[in-house]
Protein backbone atom coordinates (compact mmCIF):
# COMPACT_ATOMS: atom_id res chain seq x y z
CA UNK A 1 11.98 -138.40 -128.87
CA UNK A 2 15.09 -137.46 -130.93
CA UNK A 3 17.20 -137.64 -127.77
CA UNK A 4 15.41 -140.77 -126.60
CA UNK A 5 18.83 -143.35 -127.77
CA UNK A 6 21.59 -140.65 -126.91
CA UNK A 7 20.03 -140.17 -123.37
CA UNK A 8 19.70 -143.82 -122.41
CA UNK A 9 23.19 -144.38 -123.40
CA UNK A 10 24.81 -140.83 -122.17
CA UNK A 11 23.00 -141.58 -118.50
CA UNK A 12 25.23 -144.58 -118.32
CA UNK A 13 28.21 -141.89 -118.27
CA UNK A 14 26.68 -139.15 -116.31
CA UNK A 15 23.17 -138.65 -114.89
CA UNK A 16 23.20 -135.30 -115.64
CA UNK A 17 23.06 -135.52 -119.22
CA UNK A 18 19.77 -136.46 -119.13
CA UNK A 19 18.31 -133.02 -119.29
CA UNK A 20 20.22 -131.63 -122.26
CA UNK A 21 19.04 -131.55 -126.04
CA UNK A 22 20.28 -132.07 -128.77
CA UNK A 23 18.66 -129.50 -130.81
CA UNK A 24 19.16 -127.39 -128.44
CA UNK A 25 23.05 -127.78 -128.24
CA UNK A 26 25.34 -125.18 -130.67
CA UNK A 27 27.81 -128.05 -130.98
CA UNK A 28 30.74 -127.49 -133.48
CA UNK A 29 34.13 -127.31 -133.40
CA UNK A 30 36.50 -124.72 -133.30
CA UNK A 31 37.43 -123.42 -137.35
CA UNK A 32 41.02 -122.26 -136.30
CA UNK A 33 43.67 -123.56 -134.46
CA UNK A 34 47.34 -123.69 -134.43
CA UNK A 35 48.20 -127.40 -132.66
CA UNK A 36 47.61 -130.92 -133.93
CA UNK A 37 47.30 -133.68 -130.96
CA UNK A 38 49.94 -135.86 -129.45
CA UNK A 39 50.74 -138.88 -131.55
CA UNK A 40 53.88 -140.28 -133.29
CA UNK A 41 56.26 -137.60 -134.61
CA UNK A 42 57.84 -139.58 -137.12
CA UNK A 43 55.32 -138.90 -139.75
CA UNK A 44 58.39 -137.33 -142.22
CA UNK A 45 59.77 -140.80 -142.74
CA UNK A 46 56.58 -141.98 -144.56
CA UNK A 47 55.80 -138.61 -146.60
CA UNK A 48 58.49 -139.74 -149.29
CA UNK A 49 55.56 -142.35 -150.00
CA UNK A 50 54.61 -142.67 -153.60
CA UNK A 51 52.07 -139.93 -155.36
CA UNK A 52 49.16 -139.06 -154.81
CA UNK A 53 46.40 -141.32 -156.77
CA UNK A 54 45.11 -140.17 -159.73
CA UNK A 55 41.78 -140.37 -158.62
CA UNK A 56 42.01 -137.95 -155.31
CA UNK A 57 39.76 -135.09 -156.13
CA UNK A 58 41.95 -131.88 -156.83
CA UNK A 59 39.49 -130.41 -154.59
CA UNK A 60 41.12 -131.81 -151.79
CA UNK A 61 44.36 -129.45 -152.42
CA UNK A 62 42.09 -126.54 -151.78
CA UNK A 63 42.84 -126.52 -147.98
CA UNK A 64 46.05 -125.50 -148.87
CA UNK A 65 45.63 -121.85 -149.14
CA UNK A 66 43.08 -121.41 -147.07
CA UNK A 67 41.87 -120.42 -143.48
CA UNK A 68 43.87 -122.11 -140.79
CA UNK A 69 41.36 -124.68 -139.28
CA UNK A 70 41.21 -127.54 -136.51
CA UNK A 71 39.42 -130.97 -137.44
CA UNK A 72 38.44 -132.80 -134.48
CA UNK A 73 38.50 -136.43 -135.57
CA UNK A 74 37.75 -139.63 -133.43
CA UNK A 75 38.42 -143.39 -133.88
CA UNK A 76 38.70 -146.72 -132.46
CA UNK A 77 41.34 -149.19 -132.13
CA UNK A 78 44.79 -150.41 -130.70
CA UNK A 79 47.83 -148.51 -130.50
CA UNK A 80 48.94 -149.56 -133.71
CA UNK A 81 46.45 -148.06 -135.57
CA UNK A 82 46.32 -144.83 -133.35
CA UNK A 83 50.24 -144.33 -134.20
CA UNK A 84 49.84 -144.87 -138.00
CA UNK A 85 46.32 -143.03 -137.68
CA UNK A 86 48.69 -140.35 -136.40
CA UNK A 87 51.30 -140.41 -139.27
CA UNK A 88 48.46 -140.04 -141.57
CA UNK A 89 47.01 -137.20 -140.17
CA UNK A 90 50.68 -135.54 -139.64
CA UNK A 91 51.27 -135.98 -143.29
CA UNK A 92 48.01 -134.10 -144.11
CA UNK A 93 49.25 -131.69 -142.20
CA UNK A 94 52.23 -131.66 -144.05
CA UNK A 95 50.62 -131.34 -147.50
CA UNK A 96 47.79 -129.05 -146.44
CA UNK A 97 49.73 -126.76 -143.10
CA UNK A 98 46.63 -124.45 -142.60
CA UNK A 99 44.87 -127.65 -141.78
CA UNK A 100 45.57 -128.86 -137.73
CA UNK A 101 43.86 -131.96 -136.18
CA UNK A 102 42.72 -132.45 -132.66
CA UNK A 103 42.50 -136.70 -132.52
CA UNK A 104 40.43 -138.29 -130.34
CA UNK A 105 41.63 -142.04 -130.11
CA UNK A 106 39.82 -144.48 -128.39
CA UNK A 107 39.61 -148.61 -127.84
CA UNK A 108 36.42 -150.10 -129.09
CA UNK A 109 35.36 -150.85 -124.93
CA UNK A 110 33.28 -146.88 -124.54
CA UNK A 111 33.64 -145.73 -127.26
CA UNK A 112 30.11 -145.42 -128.49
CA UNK A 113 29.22 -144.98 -125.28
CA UNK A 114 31.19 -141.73 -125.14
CA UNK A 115 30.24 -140.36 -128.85
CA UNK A 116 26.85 -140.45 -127.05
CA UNK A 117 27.70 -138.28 -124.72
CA UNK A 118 29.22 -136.07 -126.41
CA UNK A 119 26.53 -135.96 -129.46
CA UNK A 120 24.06 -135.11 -126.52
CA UNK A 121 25.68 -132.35 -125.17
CA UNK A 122 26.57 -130.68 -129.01
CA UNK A 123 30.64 -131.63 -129.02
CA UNK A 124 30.51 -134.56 -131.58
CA UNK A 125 33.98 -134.72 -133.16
CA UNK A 126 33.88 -133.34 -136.91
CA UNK A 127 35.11 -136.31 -138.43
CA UNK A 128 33.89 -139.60 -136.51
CA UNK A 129 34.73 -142.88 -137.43
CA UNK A 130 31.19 -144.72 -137.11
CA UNK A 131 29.97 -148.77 -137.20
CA UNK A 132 27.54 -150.57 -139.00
CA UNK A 133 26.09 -151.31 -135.62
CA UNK A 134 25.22 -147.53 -134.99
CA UNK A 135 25.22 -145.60 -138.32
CA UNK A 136 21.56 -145.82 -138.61
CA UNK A 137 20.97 -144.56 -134.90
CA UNK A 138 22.77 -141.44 -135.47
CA UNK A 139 21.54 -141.02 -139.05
CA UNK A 140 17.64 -140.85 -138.03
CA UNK A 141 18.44 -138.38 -134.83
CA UNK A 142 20.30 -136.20 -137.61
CA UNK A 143 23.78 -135.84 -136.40
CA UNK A 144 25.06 -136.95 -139.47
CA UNK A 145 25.74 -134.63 -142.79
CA UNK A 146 24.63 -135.10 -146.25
CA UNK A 147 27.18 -135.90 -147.96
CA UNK A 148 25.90 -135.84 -151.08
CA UNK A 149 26.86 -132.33 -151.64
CA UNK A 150 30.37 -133.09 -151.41
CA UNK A 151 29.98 -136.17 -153.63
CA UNK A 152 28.09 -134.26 -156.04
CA UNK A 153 30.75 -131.49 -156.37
CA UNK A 154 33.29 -133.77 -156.63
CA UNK A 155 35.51 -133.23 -153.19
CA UNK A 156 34.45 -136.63 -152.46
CA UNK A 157 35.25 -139.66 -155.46
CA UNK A 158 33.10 -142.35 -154.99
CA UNK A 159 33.37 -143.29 -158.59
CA UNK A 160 35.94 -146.25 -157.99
CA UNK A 161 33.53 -147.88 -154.86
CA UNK A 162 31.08 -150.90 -155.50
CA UNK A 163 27.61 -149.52 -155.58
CA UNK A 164 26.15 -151.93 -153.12
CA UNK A 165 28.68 -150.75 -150.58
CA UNK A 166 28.59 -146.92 -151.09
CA UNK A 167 24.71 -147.47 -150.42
CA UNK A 168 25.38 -149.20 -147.13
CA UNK A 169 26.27 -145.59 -146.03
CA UNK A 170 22.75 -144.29 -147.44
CA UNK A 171 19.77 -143.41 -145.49
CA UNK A 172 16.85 -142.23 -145.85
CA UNK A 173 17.89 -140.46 -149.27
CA UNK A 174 21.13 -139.36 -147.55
CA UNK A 175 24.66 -140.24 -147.59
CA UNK A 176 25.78 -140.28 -144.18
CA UNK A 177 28.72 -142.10 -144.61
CA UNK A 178 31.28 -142.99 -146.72
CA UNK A 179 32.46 -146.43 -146.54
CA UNK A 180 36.33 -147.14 -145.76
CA UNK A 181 36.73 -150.72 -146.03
CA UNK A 182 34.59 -153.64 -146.46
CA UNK A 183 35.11 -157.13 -144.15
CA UNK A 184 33.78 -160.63 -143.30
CA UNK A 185 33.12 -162.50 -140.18
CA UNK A 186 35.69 -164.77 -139.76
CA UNK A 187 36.99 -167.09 -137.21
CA UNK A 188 40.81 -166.68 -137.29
CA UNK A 189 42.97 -169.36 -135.93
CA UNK A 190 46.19 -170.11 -134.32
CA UNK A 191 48.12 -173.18 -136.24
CA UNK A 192 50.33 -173.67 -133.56
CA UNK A 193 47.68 -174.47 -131.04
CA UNK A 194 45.29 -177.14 -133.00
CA UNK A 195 48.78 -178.53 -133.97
CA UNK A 196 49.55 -178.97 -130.14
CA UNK A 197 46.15 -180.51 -129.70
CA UNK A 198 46.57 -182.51 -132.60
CA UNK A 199 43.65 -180.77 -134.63
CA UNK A 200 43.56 -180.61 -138.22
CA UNK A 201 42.93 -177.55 -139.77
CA UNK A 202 39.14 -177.49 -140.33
CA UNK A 203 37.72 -177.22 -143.84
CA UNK A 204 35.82 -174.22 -145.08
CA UNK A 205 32.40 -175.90 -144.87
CA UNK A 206 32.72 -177.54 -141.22
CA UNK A 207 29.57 -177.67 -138.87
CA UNK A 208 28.94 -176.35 -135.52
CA UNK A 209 28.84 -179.90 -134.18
CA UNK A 210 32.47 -179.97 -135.26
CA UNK A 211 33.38 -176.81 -134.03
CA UNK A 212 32.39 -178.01 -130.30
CA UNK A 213 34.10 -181.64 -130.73
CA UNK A 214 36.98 -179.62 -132.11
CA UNK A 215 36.94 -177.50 -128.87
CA UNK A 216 36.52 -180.21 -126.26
CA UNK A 217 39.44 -181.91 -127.86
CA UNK A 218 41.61 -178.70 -127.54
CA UNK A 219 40.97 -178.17 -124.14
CA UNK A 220 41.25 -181.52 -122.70
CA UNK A 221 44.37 -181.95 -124.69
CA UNK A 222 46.23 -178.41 -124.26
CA UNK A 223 44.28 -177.30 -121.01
CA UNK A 224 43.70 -173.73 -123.28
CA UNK A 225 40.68 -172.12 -124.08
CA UNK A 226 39.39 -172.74 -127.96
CA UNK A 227 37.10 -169.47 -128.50
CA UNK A 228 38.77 -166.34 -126.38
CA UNK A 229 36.33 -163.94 -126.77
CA UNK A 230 32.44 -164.00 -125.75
CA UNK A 231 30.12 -164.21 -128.93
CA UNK A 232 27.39 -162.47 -127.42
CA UNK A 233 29.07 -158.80 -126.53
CA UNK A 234 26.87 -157.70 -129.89
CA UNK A 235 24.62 -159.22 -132.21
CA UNK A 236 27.09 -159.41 -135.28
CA UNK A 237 28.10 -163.10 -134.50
CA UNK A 238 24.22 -163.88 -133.79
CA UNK A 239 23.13 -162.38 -136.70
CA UNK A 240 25.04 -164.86 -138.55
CA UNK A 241 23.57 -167.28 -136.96
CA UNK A 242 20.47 -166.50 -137.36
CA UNK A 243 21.25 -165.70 -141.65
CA UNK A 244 22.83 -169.49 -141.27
CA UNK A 245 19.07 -170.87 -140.49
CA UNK A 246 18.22 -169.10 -143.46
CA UNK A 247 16.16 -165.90 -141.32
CA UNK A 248 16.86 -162.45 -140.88
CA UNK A 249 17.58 -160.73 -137.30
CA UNK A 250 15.10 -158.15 -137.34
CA UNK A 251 12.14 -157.25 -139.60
CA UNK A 252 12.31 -155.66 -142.65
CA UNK A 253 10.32 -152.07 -140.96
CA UNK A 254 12.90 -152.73 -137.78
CA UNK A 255 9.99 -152.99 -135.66
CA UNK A 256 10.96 -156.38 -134.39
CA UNK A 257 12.74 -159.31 -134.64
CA UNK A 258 12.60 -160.58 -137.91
CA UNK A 259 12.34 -164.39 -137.11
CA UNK A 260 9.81 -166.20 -135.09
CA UNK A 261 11.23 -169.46 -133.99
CA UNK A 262 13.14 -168.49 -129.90
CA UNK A 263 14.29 -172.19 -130.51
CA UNK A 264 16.67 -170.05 -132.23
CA UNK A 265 17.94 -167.79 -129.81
CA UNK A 266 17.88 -170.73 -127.29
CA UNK A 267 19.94 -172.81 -129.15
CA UNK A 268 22.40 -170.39 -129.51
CA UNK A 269 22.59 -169.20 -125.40
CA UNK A 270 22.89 -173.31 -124.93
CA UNK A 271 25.77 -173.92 -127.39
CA UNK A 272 27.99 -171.58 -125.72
CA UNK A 273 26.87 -172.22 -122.15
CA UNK A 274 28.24 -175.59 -123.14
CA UNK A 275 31.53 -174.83 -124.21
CA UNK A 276 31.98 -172.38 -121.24
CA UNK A 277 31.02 -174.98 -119.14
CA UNK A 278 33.58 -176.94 -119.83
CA UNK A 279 36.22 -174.49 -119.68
CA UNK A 280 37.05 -173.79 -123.80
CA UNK A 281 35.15 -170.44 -123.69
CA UNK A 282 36.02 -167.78 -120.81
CA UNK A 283 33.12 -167.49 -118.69
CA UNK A 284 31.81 -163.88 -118.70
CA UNK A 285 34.30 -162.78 -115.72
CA UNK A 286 37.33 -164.18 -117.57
CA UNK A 287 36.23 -162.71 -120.46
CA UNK A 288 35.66 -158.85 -119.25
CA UNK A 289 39.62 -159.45 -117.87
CA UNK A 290 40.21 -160.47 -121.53
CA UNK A 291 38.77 -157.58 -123.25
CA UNK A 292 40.58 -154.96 -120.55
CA UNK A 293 44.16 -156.17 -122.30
CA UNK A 294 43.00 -154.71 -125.53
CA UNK A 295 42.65 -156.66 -129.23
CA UNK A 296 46.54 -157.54 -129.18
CA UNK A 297 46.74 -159.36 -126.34
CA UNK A 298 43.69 -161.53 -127.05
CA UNK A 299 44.50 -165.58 -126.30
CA UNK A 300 44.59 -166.61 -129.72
CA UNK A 301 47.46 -164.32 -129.97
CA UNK A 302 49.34 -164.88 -127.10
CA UNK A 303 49.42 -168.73 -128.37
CA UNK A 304 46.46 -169.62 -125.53
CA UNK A 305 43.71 -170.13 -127.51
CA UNK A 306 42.99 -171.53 -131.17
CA UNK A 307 40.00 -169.35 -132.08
CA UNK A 308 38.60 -166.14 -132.46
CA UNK A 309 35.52 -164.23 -134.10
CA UNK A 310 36.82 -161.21 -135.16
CA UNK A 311 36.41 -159.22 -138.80
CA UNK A 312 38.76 -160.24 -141.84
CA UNK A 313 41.67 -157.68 -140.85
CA UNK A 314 41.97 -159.27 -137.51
CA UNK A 315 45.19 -161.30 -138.58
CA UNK A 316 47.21 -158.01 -139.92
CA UNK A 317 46.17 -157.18 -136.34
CA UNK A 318 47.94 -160.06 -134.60
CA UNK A 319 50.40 -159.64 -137.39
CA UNK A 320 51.66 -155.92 -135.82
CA UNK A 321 51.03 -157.32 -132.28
CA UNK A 322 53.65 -160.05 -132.96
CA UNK A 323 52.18 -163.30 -134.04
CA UNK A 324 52.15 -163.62 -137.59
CA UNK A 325 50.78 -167.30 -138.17
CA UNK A 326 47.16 -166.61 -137.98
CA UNK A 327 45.24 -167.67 -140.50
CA UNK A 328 41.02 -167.31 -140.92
CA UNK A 329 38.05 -169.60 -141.62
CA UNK A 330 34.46 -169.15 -142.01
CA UNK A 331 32.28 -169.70 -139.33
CA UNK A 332 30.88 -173.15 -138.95
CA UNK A 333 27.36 -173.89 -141.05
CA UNK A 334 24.42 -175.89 -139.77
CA UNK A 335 23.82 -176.32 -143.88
CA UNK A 336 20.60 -174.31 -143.88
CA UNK A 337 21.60 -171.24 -145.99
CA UNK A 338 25.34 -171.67 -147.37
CA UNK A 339 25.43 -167.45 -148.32
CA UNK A 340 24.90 -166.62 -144.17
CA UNK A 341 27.68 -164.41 -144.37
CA UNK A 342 28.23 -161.15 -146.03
CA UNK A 343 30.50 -158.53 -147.13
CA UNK A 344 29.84 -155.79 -144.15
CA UNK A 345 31.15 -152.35 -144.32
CA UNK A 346 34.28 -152.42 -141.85
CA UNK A 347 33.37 -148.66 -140.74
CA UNK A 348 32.61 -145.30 -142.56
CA UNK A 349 33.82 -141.32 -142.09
CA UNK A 350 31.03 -139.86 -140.95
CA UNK A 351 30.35 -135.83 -140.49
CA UNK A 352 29.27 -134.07 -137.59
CA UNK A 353 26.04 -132.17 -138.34
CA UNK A 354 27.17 -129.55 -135.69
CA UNK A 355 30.41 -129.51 -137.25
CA UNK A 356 31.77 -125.89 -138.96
CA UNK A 357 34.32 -126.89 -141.42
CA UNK A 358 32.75 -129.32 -143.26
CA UNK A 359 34.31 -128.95 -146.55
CA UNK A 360 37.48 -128.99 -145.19
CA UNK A 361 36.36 -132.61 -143.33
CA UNK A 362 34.70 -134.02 -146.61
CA UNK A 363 38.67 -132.69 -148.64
CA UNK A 364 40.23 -134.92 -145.87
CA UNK A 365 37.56 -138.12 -146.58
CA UNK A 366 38.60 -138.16 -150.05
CA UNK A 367 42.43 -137.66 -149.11
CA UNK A 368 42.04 -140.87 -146.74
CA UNK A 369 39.97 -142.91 -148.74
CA UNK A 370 41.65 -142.35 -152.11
CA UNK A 371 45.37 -141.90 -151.92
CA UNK A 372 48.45 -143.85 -152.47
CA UNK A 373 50.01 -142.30 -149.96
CA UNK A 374 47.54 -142.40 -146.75
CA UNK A 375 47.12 -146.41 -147.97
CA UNK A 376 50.86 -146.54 -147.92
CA UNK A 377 50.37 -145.73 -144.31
CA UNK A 378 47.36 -147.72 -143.79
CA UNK A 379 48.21 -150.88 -145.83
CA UNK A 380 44.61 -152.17 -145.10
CA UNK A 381 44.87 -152.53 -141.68
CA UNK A 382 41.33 -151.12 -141.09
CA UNK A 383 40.03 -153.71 -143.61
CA UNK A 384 39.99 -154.36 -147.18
CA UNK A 385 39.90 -151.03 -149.17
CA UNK A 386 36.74 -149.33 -150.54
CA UNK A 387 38.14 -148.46 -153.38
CA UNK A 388 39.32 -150.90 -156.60
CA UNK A 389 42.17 -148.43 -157.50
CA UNK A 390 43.86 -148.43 -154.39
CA UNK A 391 42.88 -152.52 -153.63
CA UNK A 392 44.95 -152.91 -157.01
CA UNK A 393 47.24 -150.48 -156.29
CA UNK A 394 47.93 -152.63 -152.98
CA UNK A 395 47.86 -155.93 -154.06
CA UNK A 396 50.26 -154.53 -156.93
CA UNK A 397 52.71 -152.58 -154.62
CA UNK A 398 54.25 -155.63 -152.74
CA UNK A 399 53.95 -153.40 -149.51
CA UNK A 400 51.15 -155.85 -147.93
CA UNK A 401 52.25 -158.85 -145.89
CA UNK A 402 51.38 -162.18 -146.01
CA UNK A 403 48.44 -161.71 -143.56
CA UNK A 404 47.07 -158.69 -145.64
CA UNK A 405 47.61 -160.76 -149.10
CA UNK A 406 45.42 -163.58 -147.01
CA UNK A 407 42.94 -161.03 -146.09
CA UNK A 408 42.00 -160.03 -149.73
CA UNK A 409 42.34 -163.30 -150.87
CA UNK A 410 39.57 -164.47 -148.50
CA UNK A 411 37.39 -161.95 -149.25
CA UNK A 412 37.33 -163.34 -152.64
CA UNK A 413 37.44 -166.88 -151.65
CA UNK A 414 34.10 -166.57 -149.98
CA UNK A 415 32.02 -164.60 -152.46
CA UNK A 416 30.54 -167.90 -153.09
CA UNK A 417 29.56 -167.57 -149.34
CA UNK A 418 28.08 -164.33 -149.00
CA UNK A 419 24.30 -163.63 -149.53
CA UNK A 420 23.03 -159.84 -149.25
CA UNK A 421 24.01 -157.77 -146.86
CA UNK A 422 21.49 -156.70 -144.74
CA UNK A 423 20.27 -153.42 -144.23
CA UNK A 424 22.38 -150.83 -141.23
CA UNK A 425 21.52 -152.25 -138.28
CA UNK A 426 18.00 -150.29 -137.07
CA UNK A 427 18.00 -147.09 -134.31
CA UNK A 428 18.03 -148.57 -130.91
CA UNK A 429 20.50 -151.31 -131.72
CA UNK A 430 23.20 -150.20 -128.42
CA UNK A 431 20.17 -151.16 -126.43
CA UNK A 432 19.39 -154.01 -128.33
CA UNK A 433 23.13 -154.92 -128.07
CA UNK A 434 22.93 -154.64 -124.20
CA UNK A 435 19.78 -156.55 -123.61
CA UNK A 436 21.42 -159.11 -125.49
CA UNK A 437 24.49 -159.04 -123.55
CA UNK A 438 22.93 -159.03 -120.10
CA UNK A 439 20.29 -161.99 -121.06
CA UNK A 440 23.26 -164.26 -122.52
CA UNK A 441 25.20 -163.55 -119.16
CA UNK A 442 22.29 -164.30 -116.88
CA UNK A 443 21.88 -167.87 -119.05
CA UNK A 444 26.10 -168.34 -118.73
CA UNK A 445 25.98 -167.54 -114.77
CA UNK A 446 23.31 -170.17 -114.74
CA UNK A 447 20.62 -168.08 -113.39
CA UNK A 448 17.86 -168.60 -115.93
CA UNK A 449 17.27 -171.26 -118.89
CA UNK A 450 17.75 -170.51 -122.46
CA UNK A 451 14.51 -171.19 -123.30
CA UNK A 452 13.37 -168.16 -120.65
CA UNK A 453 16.14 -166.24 -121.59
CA UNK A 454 14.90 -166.30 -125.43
CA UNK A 455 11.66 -165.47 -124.80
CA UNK A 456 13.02 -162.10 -122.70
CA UNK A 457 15.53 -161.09 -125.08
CA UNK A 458 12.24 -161.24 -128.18
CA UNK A 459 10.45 -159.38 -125.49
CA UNK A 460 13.32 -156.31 -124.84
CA UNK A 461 13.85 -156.38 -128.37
CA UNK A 462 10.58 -155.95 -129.76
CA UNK A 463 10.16 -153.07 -127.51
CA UNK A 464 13.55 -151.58 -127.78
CA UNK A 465 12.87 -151.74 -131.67
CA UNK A 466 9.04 -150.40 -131.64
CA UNK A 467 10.07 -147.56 -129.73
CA UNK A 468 12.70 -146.11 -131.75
CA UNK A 469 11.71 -146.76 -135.51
């Protein structure tokens, strides 16, 4: 059974993938090499950065001297942040020469997808950046290291991180991940376009019921779409939902669901049938066009839509794409629960059980997590720092823009609006994720009701989830 997840999701690549093991896979990646990937050569110009922080383990100099190794390290993203990603590891380079790195960037479209495949076939990159979505999958079929070692030793400082958040990246007694960033669900917004429709800017406690007035009035006004994305390609913008009627997605054992009432779920497909039906949400073939552009040309930044559901670093995002007037809001409230959001790990570094030079990966973890300089690179792109030396470092360093100054000023601006953040989202959640998907599409393509496609999406999911925890 510990292939059961990787399988299901590597068929969808190849069918032949079905028939390999995990356990019985080598895996690893090479410990020497002399070439670093592809990527932007310009790196020099940003290693006159300022020192290294104080509280970078001195551990992570000891690469220096030694063997000549290759990391293998994977990500997602746009092409900003694989050039910058780039720079950063370049500069490592720089600092530490024996130490090479083979990237592997990717857009978030396949990219799980692929890290499945490649988990269940034993060549899982060293270093992977991993999701909240999926770090619990991986964690319970053991492709994930311990890191607890390395934190105990100290190559890894966690000391500066909030303990709530270093625990997000702790399972079953383990720490499988260390956290990079934290975020929010936010809706961010384009001024520009609810100032063409004649739209005030909503206030931070508006209600659904306003959101879809607001949206009918956009579109009949401006003729552009007033949501361009599709809230139901994962669960993250249900779950908060669901935390806004004051219940929890799934059960505390992750066996099931972990509300009863499908009037939920219903109400949820029919609200956004509605506004798709009208023309102010793509309709699920507009939408996969959409997402084939990539995050910077979404509509809300290309000035044709007003909103979009993204994480709280989306803005810096539409900031290096070009449009720098986006600004965020909570989500809309039905007044249930006013703490249905919460402050969600933006993604972790995660090791590669199969991987050979771990040390060497865990010395880079604390380089990229900890330094001045790498977050002289980074300048919170990937979210709002992990750790409170380098957030005041930032916020000190008048290096952020605008957009970044808004993004860690809304993080603390909704503290009053953030309840507990639920546990890592339980093994099978991909599956859980496409069920979801493909049940919300059959309701938007008008081929079954709601109220049917609730009770089949509690169905799916209660199996999905009693079969893998």
């Amino acid at each position: 059974m510990k292939n059961h997840w990787f399988k299901r999701i590597a068929a969808a690549a190849t069918a032949a993938l079905l028939a390999l093991s995990l356990t019985a896979c080598g895996g690893g990646t090479s410990s020497s090499g002399t070439s670093s990937a592809g990527g932007s050569s310009d790196s020099k110009s940003d290693s006159s950065s300022t020192s290294s922080s104080a509280d970078t383990s001195s551990a992570s100099q000891d690469s220096a001297t030694g063997e000549d190794v290759t990391i293998r390290i994977t990500w997602w993203g746009g092409q900003a942040r694989h050039e910058y990603t780039q720079k950063i590891l370049d500069l490592y380079t720089e600092q530490h020469p024996n130490v090479k790195f083979e990237a592997v960037p990717s857009g978030w479209d396949g990219y799980f997808e692929k890290l499945a495949t490649d988990t269940a076939t034993g060549g899982m990159p060293d270093i992977v950046q991993m999701d909240y979505l999926y770090i619990a999958t991986y964690a319970n079929n053991n492709s994930l290291t311990d890191l607890n070692e390395y934190i105990n030793d100290g190559t890894i400082q966690v000391s500066d991180l909030d303990e709530a958040l270093l625990g997000s990246g702790q399972i079953n007694g383990k720490t499988v991940g260390i956290p990079l960033c934290s975020g929010l669900i936010a809706l961010s917004y384009n001024p520009g376009v609810l100032e063409e429709a004649g739209v005030e800017v909503p206030s931070a406690d508006w209600t659904w019921e306003q959101f879809a007035e607001i949206s009918k009035t956009i579109k009949e006004k401006t003729g552009k779409y007033s949501f361009d994305g599709q809230p139901v390609t994962d669960t993250n913008f249900f779950n908060y939902w669901v935390r806004d009627r004051g219940e929890k997605l799934f059960a505390d054992d992750n066996k099931s669901l972990g509300f009863e009432d499908d009037a939920i779920t219903s109400e949820f497909f029919q609200y956004w049938f509605d506004l798709i039906n009208i023309g102010a949400v793509p309709n699920p073939d507009e939408y996969e066009q959409i997402a084939t552009l990539g995050k910077e040309a979404s509509p809300v930044i290309t000035n044709d839509a007003a909103f979009r559901q993204d994480w709280t670093n989306f803005t810096s995002i539409a900031a290096a794409a070009g449009n720098d007037t986006l600004k965020m809001l909570p989500p809309p409230t039905d007044g249930t629960n006013d703490k249905a959001l919460w402050n969600k790990p933006g993604m972790f570094l995660c090791i590669a059980e199969t991987s050979k030079v771990k040390k060497e990966c865990a010395e880079f973890i604390n380089w990229f997590l900890n330094s001045e300089e790498a977050n002289d690179i980074m300048l919170g792109e990937r979210g709002i720092p992990s750790s409170a030396t380098i957030r005041d470092y930032l916020i000190n360093s008048g290096k952020l823009s605008p957009q970044q100054i808004d993004m860690f000023n809304f993080a603390t601006d909704m503290a009053d609006y953030c309840g507990e953040v639920p546990a890592p989202d339980p093994a099978g959640i991909s599956e859980i994720n496409t069920a979801f998907k493909d049940i919300a599409y059959s309701v938007f393509y008008g081929q079954t009701t709601p109220e049917d496609a609730a009770k089949q999406f509690r169905e799916e999911a209660n199996q999905i989830l009693a079969a893998n925890n």
